[in-house]
Structures are given as structure tokens and as C-alpha cells.
C-alpha atoms as a PDB file:
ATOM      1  CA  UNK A   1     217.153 -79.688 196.884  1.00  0.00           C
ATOM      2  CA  UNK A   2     213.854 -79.150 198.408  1.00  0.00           C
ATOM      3  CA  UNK A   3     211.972 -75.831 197.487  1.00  0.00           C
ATOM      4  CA  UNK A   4     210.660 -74.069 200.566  1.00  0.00           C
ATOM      5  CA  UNK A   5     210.107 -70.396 198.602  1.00  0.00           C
ATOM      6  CA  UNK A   6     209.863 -69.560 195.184  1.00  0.00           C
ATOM      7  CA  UNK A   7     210.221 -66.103 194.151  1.00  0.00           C
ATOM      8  CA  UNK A   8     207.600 -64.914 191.040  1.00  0.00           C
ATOM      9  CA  UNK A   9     208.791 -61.466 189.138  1.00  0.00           C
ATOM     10  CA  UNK A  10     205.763 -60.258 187.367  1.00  0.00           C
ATOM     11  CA  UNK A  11     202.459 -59.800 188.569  1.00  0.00           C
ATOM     12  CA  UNK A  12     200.686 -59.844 185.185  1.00  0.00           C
ATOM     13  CA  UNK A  13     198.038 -62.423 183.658  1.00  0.00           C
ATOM     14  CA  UNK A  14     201.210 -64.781 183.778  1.00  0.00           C
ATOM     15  CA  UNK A  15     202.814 -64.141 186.664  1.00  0.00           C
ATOM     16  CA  UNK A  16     199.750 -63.929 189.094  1.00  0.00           C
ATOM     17  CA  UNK A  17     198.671 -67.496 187.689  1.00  0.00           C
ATOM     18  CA  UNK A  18     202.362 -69.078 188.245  1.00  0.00           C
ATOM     19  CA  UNK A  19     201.960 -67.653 192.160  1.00  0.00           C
ATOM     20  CA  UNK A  20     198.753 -68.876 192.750  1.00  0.00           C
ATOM     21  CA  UNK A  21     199.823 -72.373 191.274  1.00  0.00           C
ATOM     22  CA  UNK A  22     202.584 -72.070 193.425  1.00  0.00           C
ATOM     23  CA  UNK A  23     200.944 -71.343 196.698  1.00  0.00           C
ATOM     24  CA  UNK A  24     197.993 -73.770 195.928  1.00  0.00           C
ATOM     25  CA  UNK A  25     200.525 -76.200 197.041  1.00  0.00           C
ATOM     26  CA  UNK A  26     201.387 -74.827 200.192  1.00  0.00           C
ATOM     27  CA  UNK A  27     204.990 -73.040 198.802  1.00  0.00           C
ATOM     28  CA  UNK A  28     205.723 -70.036 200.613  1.00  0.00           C
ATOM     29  CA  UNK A  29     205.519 -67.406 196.937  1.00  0.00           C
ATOM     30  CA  UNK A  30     206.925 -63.875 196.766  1.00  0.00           C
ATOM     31  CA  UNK A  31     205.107 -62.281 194.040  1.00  0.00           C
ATOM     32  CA  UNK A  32     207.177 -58.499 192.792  1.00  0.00           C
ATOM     33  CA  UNK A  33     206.934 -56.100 190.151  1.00  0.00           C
ATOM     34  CA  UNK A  34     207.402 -52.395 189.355  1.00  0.00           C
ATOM     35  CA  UNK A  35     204.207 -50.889 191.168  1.00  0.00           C
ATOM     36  CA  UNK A  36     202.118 -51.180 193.822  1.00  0.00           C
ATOM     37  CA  UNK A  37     199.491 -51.313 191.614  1.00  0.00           C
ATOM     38  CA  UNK A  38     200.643 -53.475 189.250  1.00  0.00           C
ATOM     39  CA  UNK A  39     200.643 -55.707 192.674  1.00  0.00           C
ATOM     40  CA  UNK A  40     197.227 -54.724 193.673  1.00  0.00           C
ATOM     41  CA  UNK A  41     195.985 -56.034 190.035  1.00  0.00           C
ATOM     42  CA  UNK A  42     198.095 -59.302 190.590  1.00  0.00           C
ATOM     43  CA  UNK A  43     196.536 -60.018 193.983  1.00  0.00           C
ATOM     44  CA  UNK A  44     192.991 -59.215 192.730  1.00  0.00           C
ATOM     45  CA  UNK A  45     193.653 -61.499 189.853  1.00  0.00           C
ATOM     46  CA  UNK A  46     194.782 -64.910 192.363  1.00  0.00           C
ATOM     47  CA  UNK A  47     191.518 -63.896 195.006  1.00  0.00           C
ATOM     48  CA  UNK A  48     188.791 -63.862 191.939  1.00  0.00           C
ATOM     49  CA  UNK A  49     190.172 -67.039 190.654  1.00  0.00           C
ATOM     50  CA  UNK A  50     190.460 -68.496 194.430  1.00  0.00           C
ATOM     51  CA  UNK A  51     186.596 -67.071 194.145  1.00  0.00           C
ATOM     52  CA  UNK A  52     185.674 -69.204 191.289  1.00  0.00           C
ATOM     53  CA  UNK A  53     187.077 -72.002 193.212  1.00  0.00           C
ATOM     54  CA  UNK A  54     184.990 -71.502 195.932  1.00  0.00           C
ATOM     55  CA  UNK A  55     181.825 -70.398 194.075  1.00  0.00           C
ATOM     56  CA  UNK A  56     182.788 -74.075 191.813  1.00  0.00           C
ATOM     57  CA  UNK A  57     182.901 -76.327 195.196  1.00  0.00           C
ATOM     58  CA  UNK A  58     186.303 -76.898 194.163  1.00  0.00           C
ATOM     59  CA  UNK A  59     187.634 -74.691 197.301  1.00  0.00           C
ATOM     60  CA  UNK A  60     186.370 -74.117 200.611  1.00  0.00           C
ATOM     61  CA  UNK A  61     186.855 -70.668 202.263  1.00  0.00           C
ATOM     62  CA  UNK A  62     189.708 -71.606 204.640  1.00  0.00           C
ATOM     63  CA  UNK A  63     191.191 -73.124 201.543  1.00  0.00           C
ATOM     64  CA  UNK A  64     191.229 -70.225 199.784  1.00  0.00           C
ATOM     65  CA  UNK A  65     192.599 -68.151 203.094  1.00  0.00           C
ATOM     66  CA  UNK A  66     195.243 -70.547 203.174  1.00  0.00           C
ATOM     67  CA  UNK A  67     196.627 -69.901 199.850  1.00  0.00           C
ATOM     68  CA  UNK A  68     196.424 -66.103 200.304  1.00  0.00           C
ATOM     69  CA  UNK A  69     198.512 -66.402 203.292  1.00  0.00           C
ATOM     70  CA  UNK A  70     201.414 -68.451 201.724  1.00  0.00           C
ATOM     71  CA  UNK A  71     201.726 -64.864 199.209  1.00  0.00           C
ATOM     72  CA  UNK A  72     203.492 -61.723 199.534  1.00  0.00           C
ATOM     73  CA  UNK A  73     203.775 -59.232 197.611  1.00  0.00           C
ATOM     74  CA  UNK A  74     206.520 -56.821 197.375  1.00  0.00           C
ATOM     75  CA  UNK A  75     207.842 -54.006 195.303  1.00  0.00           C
ATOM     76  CA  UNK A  76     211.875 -55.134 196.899  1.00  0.00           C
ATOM     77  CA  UNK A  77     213.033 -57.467 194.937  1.00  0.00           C
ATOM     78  CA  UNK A  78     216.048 -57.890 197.311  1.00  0.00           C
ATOM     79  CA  UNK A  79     213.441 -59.697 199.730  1.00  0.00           C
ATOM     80  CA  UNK A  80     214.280 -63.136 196.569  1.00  0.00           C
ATOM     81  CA  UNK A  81     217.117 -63.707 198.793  1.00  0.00           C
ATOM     82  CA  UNK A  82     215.535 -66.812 200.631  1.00  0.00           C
ATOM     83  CA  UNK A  83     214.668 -67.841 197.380  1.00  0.00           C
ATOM     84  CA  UNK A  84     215.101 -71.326 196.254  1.00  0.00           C
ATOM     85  CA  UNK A  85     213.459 -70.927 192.651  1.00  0.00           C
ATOM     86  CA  UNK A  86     213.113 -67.867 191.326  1.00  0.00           C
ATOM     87  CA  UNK A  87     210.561 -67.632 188.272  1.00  0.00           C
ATOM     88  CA  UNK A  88     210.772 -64.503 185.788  1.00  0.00           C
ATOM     89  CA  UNK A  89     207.094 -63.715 183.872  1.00  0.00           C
ATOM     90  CA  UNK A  90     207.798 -60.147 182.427  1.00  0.00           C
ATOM     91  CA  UNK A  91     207.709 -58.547 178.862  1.00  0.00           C
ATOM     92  CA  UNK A  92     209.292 -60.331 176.365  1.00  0.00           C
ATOM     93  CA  UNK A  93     212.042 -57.991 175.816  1.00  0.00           C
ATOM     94  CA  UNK A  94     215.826 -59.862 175.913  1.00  0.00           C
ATOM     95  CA  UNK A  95     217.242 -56.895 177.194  1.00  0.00           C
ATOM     96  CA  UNK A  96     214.859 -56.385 179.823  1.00  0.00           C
ATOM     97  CA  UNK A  97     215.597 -59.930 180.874  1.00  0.00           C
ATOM     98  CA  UNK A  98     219.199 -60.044 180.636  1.00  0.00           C
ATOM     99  CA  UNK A  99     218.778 -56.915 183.081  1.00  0.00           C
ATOM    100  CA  UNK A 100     216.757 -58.633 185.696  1.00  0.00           C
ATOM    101  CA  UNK A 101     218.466 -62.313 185.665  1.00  0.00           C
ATOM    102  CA  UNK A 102     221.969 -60.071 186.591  1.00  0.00           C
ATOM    103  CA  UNK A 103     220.121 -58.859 189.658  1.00  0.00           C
ATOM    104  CA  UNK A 104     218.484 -61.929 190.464  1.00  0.00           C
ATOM    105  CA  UNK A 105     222.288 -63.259 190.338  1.00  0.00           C
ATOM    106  CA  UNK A 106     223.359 -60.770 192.889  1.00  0.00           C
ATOM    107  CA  UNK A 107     220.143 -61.433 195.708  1.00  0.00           C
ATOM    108  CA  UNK A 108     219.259 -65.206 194.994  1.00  0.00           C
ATOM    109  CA  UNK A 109     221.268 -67.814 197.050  1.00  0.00           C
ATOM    110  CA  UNK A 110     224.055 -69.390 194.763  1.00  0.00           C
ATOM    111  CA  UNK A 111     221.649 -72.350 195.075  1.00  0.00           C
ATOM    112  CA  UNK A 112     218.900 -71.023 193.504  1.00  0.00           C
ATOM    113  CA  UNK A 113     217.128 -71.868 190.059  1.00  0.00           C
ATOM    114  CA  UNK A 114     217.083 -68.968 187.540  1.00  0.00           C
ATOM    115  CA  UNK A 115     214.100 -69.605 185.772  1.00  0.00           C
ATOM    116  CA  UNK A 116     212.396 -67.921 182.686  1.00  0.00           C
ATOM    117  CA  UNK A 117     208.830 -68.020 181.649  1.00  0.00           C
ATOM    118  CA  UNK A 118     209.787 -66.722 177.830  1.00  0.00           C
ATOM    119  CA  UNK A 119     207.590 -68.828 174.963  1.00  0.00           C
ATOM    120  CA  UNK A 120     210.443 -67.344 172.207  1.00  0.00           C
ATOM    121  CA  UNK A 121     213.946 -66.272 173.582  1.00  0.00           C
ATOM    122  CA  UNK A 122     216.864 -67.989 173.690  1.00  0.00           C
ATOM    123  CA  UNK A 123     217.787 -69.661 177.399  1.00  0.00           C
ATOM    124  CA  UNK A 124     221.439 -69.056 176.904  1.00  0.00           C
ATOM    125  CA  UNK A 125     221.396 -65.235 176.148  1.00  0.00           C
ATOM    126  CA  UNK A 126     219.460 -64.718 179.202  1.00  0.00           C
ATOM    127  CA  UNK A 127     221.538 -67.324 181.241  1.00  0.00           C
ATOM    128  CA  UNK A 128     225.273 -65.346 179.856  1.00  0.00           C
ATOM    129  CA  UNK A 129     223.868 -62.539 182.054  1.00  0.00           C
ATOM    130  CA  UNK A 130     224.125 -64.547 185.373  1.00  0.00           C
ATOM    131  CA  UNK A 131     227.725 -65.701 186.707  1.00  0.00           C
ATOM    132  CA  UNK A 132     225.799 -69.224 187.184  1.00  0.00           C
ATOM    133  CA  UNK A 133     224.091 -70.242 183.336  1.00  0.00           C
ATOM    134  CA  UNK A 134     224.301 -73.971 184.587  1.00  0.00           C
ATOM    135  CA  UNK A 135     221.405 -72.989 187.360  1.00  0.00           C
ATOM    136  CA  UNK A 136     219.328 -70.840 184.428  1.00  0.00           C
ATOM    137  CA  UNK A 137     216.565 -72.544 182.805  1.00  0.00           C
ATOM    138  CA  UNK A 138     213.350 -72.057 180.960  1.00  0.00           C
ATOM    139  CA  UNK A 139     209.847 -73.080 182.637  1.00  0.00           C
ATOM    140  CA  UNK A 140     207.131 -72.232 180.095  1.00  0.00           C
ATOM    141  CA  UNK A 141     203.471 -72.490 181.800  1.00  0.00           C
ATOM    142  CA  UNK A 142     200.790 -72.524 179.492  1.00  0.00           C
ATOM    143  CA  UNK A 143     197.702 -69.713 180.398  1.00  0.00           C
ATOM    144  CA  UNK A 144     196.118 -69.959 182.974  1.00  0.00           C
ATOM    145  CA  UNK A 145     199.063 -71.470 184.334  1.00  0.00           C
ATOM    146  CA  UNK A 146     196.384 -73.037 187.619  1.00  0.00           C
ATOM    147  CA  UNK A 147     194.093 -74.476 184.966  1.00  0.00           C
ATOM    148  CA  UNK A 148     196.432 -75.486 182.230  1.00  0.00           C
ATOM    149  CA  UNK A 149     198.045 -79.131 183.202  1.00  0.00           C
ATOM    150  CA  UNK A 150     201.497 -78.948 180.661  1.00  0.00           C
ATOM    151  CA  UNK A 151     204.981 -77.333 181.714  1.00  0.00           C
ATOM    152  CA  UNK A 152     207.068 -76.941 179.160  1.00  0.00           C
ATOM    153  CA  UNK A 153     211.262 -77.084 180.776  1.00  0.00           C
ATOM    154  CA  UNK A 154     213.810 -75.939 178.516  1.00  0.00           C
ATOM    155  CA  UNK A 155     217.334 -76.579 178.738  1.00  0.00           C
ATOM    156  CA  UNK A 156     219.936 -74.595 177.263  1.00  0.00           C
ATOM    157  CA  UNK A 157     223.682 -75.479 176.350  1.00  0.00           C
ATOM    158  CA  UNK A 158     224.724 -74.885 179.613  1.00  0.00           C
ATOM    159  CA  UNK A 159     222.074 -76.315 182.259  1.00  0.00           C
ATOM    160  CA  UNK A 160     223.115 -79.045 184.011  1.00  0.00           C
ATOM    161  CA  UNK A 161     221.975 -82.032 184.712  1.00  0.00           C
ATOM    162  CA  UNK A 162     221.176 -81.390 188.544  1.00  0.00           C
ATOM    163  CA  UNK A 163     219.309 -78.074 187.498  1.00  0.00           C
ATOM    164  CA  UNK A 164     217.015 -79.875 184.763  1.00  0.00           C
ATOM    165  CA  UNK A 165     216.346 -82.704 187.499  1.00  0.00           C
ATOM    166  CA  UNK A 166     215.166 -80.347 189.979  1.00  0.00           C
ATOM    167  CA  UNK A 167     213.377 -77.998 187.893  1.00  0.00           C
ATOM    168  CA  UNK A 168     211.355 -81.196 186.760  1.00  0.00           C
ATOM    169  CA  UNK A 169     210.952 -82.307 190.568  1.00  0.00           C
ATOM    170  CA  UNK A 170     209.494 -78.748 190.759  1.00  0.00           C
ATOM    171  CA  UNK A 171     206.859 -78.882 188.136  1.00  0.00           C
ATOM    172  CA  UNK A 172     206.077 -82.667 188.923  1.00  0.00           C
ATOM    173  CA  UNK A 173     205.238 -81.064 192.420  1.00  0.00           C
ATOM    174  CA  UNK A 174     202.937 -78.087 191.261  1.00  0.00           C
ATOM    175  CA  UNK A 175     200.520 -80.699 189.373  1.00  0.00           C
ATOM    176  CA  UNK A 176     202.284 -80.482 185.952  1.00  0.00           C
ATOM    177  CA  UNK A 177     202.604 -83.090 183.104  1.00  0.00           C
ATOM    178  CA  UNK A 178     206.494 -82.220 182.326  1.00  0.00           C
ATOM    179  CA  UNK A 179     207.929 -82.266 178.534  1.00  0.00           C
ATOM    180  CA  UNK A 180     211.180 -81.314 178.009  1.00  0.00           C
ATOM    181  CA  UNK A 181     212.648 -79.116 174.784  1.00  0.00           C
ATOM    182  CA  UNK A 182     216.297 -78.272 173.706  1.00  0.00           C
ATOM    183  CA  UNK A 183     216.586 -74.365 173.518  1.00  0.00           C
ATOM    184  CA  UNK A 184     215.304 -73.402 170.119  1.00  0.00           C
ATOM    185  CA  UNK A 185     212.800 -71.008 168.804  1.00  0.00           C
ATOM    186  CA  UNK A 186     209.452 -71.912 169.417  1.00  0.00           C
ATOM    187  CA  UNK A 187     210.665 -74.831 171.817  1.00  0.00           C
ATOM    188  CA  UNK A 188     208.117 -77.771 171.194  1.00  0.00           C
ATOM    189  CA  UNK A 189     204.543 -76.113 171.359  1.00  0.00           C
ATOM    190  CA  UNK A 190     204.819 -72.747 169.585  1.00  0.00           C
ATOM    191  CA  UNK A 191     206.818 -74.498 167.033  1.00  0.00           C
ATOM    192  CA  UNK A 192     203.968 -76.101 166.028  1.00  0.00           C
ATOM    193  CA  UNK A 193     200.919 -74.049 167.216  1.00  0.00           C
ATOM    194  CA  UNK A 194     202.533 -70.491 165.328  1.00  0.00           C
ATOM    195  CA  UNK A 195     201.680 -71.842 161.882  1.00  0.00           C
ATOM    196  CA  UNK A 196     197.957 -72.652 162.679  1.00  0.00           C
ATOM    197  CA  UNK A 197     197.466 -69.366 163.750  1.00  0.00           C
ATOM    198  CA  UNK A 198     198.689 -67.502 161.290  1.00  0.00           C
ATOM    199  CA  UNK A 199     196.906 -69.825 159.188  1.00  0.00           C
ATOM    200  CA  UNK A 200     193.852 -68.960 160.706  1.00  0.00           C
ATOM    201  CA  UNK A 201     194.229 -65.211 160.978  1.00  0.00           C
ATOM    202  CA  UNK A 202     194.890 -65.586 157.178  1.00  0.00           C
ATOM    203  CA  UNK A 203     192.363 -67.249 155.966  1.00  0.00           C
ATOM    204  CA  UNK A 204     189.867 -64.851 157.980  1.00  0.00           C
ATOM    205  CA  UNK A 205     191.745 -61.593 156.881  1.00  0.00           C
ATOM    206  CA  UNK A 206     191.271 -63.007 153.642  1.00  0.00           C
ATOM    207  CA  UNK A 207     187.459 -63.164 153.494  1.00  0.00           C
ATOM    208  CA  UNK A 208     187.300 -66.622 153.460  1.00  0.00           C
ATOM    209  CA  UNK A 209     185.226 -67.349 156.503  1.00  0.00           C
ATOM    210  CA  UNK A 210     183.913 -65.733 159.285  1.00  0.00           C
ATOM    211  CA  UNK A 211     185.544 -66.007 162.523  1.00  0.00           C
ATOM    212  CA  UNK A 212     182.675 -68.079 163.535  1.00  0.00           C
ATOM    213  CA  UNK A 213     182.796 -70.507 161.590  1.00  0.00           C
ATOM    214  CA  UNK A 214     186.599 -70.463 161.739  1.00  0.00           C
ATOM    215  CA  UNK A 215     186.601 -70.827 165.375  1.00  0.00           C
ATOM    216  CA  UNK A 216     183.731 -73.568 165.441  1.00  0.00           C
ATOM    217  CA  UNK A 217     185.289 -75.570 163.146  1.00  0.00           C
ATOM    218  CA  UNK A 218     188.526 -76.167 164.816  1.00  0.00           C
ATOM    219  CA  UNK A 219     186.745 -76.436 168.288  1.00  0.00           C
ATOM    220  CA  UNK A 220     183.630 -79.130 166.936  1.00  0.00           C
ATOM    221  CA  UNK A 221     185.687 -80.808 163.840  1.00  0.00           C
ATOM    222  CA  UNK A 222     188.991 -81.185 165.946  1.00  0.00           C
ATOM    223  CA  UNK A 223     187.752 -81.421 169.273  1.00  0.00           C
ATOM    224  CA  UNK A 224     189.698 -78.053 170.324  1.00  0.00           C
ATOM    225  CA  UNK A 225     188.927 -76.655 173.627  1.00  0.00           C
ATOM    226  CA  UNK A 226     188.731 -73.351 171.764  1.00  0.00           C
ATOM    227  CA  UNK A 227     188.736 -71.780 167.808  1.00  0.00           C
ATOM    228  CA  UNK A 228     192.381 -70.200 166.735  1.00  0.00           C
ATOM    229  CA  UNK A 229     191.328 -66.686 166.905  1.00  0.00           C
ATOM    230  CA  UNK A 230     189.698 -67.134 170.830  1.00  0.00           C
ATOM    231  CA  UNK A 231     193.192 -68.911 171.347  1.00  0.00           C
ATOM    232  CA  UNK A 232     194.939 -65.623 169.838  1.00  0.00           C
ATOM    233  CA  UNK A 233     193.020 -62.583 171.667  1.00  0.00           C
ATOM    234  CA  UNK A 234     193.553 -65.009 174.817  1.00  0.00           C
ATOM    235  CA  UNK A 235     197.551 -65.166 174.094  1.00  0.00           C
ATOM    236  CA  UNK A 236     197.482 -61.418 173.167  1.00  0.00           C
ATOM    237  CA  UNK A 237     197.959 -59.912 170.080  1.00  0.00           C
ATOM    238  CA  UNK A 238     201.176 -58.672 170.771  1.00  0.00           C
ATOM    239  CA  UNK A 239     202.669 -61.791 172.172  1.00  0.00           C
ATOM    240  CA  UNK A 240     201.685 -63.648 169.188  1.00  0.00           C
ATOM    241  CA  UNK A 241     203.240 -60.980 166.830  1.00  0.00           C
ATOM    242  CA  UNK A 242     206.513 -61.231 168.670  1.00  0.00           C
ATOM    243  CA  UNK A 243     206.937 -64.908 169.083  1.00  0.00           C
ATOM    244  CA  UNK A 244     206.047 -64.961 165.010  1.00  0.00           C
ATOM    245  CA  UNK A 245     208.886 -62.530 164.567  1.00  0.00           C
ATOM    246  CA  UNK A 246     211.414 -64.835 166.725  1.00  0.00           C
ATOM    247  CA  UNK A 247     210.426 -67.872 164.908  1.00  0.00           C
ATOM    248  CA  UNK A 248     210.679 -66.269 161.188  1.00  0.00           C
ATOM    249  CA  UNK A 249     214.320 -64.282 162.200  1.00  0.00           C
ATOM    250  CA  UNK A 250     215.032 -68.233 163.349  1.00  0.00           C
ATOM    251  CA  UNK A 251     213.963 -70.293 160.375  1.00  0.00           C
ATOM    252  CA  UNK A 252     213.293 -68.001 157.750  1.00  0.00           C
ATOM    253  CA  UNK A 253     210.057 -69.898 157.193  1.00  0.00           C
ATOM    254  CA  UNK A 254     207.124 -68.265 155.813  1.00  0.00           C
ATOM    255  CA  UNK A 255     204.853 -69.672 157.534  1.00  0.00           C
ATOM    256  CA  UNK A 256     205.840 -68.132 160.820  1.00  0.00           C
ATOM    257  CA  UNK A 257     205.958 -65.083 159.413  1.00  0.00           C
ATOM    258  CA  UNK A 258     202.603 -62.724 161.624  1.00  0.00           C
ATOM    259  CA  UNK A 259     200.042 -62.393 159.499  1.00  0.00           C
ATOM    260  CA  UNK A 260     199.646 -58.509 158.123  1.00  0.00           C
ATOM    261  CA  UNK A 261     196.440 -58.092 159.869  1.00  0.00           C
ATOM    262  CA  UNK A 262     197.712 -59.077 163.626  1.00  0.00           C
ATOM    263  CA  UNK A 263     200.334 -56.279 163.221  1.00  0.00           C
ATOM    264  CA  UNK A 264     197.452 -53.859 162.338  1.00  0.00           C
ATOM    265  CA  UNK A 265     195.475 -54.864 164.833  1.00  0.00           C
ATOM    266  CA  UNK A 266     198.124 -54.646 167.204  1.00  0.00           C
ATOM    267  CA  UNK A 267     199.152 -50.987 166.043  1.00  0.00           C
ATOM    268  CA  UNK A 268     195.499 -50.356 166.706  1.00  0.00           C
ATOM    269  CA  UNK A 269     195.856 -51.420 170.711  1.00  0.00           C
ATOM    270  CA  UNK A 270     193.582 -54.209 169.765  1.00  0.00           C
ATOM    271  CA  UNK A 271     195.625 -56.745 172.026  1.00  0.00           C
ATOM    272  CA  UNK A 272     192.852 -59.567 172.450  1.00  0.00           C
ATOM    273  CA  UNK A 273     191.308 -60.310 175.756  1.00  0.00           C
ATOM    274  CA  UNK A 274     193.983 -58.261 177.935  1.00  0.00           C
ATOM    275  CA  UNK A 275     192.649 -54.396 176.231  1.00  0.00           C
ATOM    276  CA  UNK A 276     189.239 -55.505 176.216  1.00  0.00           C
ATOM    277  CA  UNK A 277     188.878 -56.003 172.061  1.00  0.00           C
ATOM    278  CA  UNK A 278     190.763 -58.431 169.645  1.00  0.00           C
ATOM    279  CA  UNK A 279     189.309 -60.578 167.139  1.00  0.00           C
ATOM    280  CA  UNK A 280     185.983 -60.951 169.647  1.00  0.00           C
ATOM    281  CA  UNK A 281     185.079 -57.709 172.450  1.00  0.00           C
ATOM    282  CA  UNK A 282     185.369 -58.584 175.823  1.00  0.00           C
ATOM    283  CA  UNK A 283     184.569 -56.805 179.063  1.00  0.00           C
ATOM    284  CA  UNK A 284     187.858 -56.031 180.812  1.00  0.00           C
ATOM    285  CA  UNK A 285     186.546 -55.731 184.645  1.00  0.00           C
ATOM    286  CA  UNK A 286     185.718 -59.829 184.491  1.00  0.00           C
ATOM    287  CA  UNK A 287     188.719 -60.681 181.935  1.00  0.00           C
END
């Protein structure tokens, strides 16, 4: 199946990234969510990143026109119905999913890929809310999706063969380095990367280092691109808090249980990069 349109609901930090990914390679993106504003924020996100491009040398200015003009940006979702992929990046709320993958169901062609952008949920719950769970899969991009290189697919109980094949042929397409998981909490990544950041959140809640040194440690001693707190205010609080929650009503393991002081702080509306304040402060009109 060749992908001529691909259809991105969400126009957050996320969903923006996935569109402009998307469109980079000369797809043809609809990008819709609730508001027009929420749009308006989504399209200002995509143009100052095509603006770092530019201001980099890594784009020219028609390059950067080009990719604007292969988005659109709509409050209908009723205009997926050309849609070949369509690629959900909304709250991670099951219910809220289950929701929109029963209308994607009724406007996508029955060709179309049902994809989700969840780091926690289970593929199959969403996919029972479609008539066609063999076409519903997870594609988990990594933030920022145009900067990050991995694509995590995930495959549930019921997606075929054909849809996992495709879905790879996608991602191979938008630039990604494609790793496959079996639908289970946490999938590969998280699985793994949930424990070292509660770890860290511990041991600085705990007085036992600064968040300095905790940071500057992991990012000079193990060659990290960043520390584990910088790593959680740029996942957000919340999401970090909810994907521990997943994984500990999963495995029943302590040690993906969130950390006391990330629910606090979250409580608090300190969310990380996205509100502006988190473990570090950050200046929300460039974040």
C-alpha cells in the first residue's frame, strides 16, 4: 500500500512534531484537534522548528515553504477520509482513545492504518473499539519526533501481518530506525527507562545530590545526551506519573512505582518544560 496522506489527531508538542516529520518527506499531512487555537499553537510549533532549520543551514527557505504547504489543518475530522494512515497523539486517557479510534473507524477508508502514539496503553483495548483491530497498531515516536531517529511499532494480538509490514514501510520512509515490541506495558523503552527515573527523582527528593550533579553525572559519566531530571521536565511531569502508574498496576514492581515527589510536583502544575517550571524553570514563549 503506498501512503499518499496521513492524517495526525493532536496538535500538541507530539502531534505537531509527528506532522512536520511527516510532511518533511513530501506526505500530504492533515493535522486536527479540538480548537482553532490549539491548531494555531501546532502550526507555530512546525514553522519555528522549520526556522531553526533554516537559521541551522539545514533548510533553505523554499524548503521550508514546501513543507508548510504539504499541511492542513482542520478542526473536521471527517476531512481523514482520504486518509491512508491515520496517527492518534492525544491525552493519554483509554477512554478518550477508545472514543476517537470508533470515529476514525467510521471516516478512514477500510484500508487505512489505525495508529496510536500511546508510550503505556494497551494496543488491543484501543483496537476492540474499531470494527477492524487487525489494521490498529501502535507507532511510538520518541520527542521531538523530527529530531529523534527511533520508532518504536507495537503489535497487538490482533495486527496482522500486512498491517505490521506496512506500518514498518512507513517509518522506514519518514527516516526512522524501526524496533518492534509485543503489546505490553512499557513496550521496550519505558520498560527500561521508568526505573532510572524514578531512581533519579529519588535519590534527589532524598537529599542525596543536587540535581546538578545528578544530571551531569548521567550526561558526562554515561555519555547521555541529557541528565534524568532534564529528560523528565522534557517528557512532562504528568506523562511520567501516568506511564509509572500503568507499569506498577502491570507488574506490581516497585520500582515503577512514581516517585512521591513527581506526584507533588505534578499536583502543584509543575509539569516540566510544557508549564514553564519542573525540576529546572524554563521560559515558555521559546519552549
Amino acid at each position: 500500500m503506498e501512503i499518499t496522506t496521513v492524517g495526525v489527531v493532536g496538535a500538541g508538542l507530539m502531534g505537531s512534531g509527528i506532522a512536520e516529520v511527516c510532511a518533511r518527506e513530501g506526505i500530504r499531512t492533515l493535522v486536527t484537534d479540538a480548537t482553532p487555537d490549539a491548531l494555531a499553537a501546532g502550526r507555530h510549533r512546525v514553522e519555528a522548528s522549520l526556522e531553526r532549520g533554516r537559521k541551522g543551514g539545514k533548510l533553505s527557505a523554499e524548503d521550508a515553504t514546501r513543507i508548510l504547504g504539504q499541511l492542513t489543518f482542520t478542526t473536521d475530522l471527517d476531512e481523514f477520509a482520504p486518509c491512508d494512515i491515520c496517527v492518534e497523539a492525544i491525552v493519554e486517557h483509554l477512554p478518550e482513545k477508545k472514543e476517537l479510534f470508533a470515529r476514525l473507524d467510521r471516516v478512514a477508508p477500510d484500508h487505512a492504518i489505525l495508529a496510536t502514539n500511546t508510550s503505556a496503553l494497551p494496543i488491543i483495548e484501543i483496537a476492540r473499539a474499531t470494527s477492524r483491530p487487525e489494521r490498529v497498531i501502535g507507532t511510538h515516536f520518541f520527542n521531538p519526533p523530527p529530531v529523534m531517529k527511533l520508532l518504536e511499532v507495537v503489535r497487538s494480538i490482533a495486527t496482522s501481518e500486512e498491517t505490521l509490514a506496512q506500518t514498518r514501510a512507513f517509518g522506514e520512509r519518514l527516516g526512522k530506525r524501526i524496533i518492534v515490541a509485543q503489546d505490553r506495558g512499557g513496550f521496550i523503552v519505558n520498560l527500561l527507562l521508568i526505573p532510572y527515573l524514578n531512581h533519579a527523582a529519588r535519590l534527589y527528593e532524598s537529599g542525596f545530590a543536587t540535581r546538578e550533579d545528578i544530571d551531569e553525572g548521567m550526561r558526562l559519566g554515561c555519555g547521555h545526551p541529557m541528565g534524568p531530571l532534564q529528560l523528565l521536565d522534557y517528557i512532562g511531569l504528568d506523562t511520567a506519573v501516568f506511564v509509572c502508574e500503568s507499569l506498577y498496576e502491570e507488574y506490581a514492581n516497585a520500582d515503577y512505582a512514581p516517585p512521591p515527589l513527581l506526584r507533588r510536583m505534578v499536583a502543584a502544575g509543575y509539569l516540566g518544560r510544557k508549564s514553564g517550571r519542573g525540576f529546572y524553570e524554563y521560559d515558555t514563549t521559546t519552549a
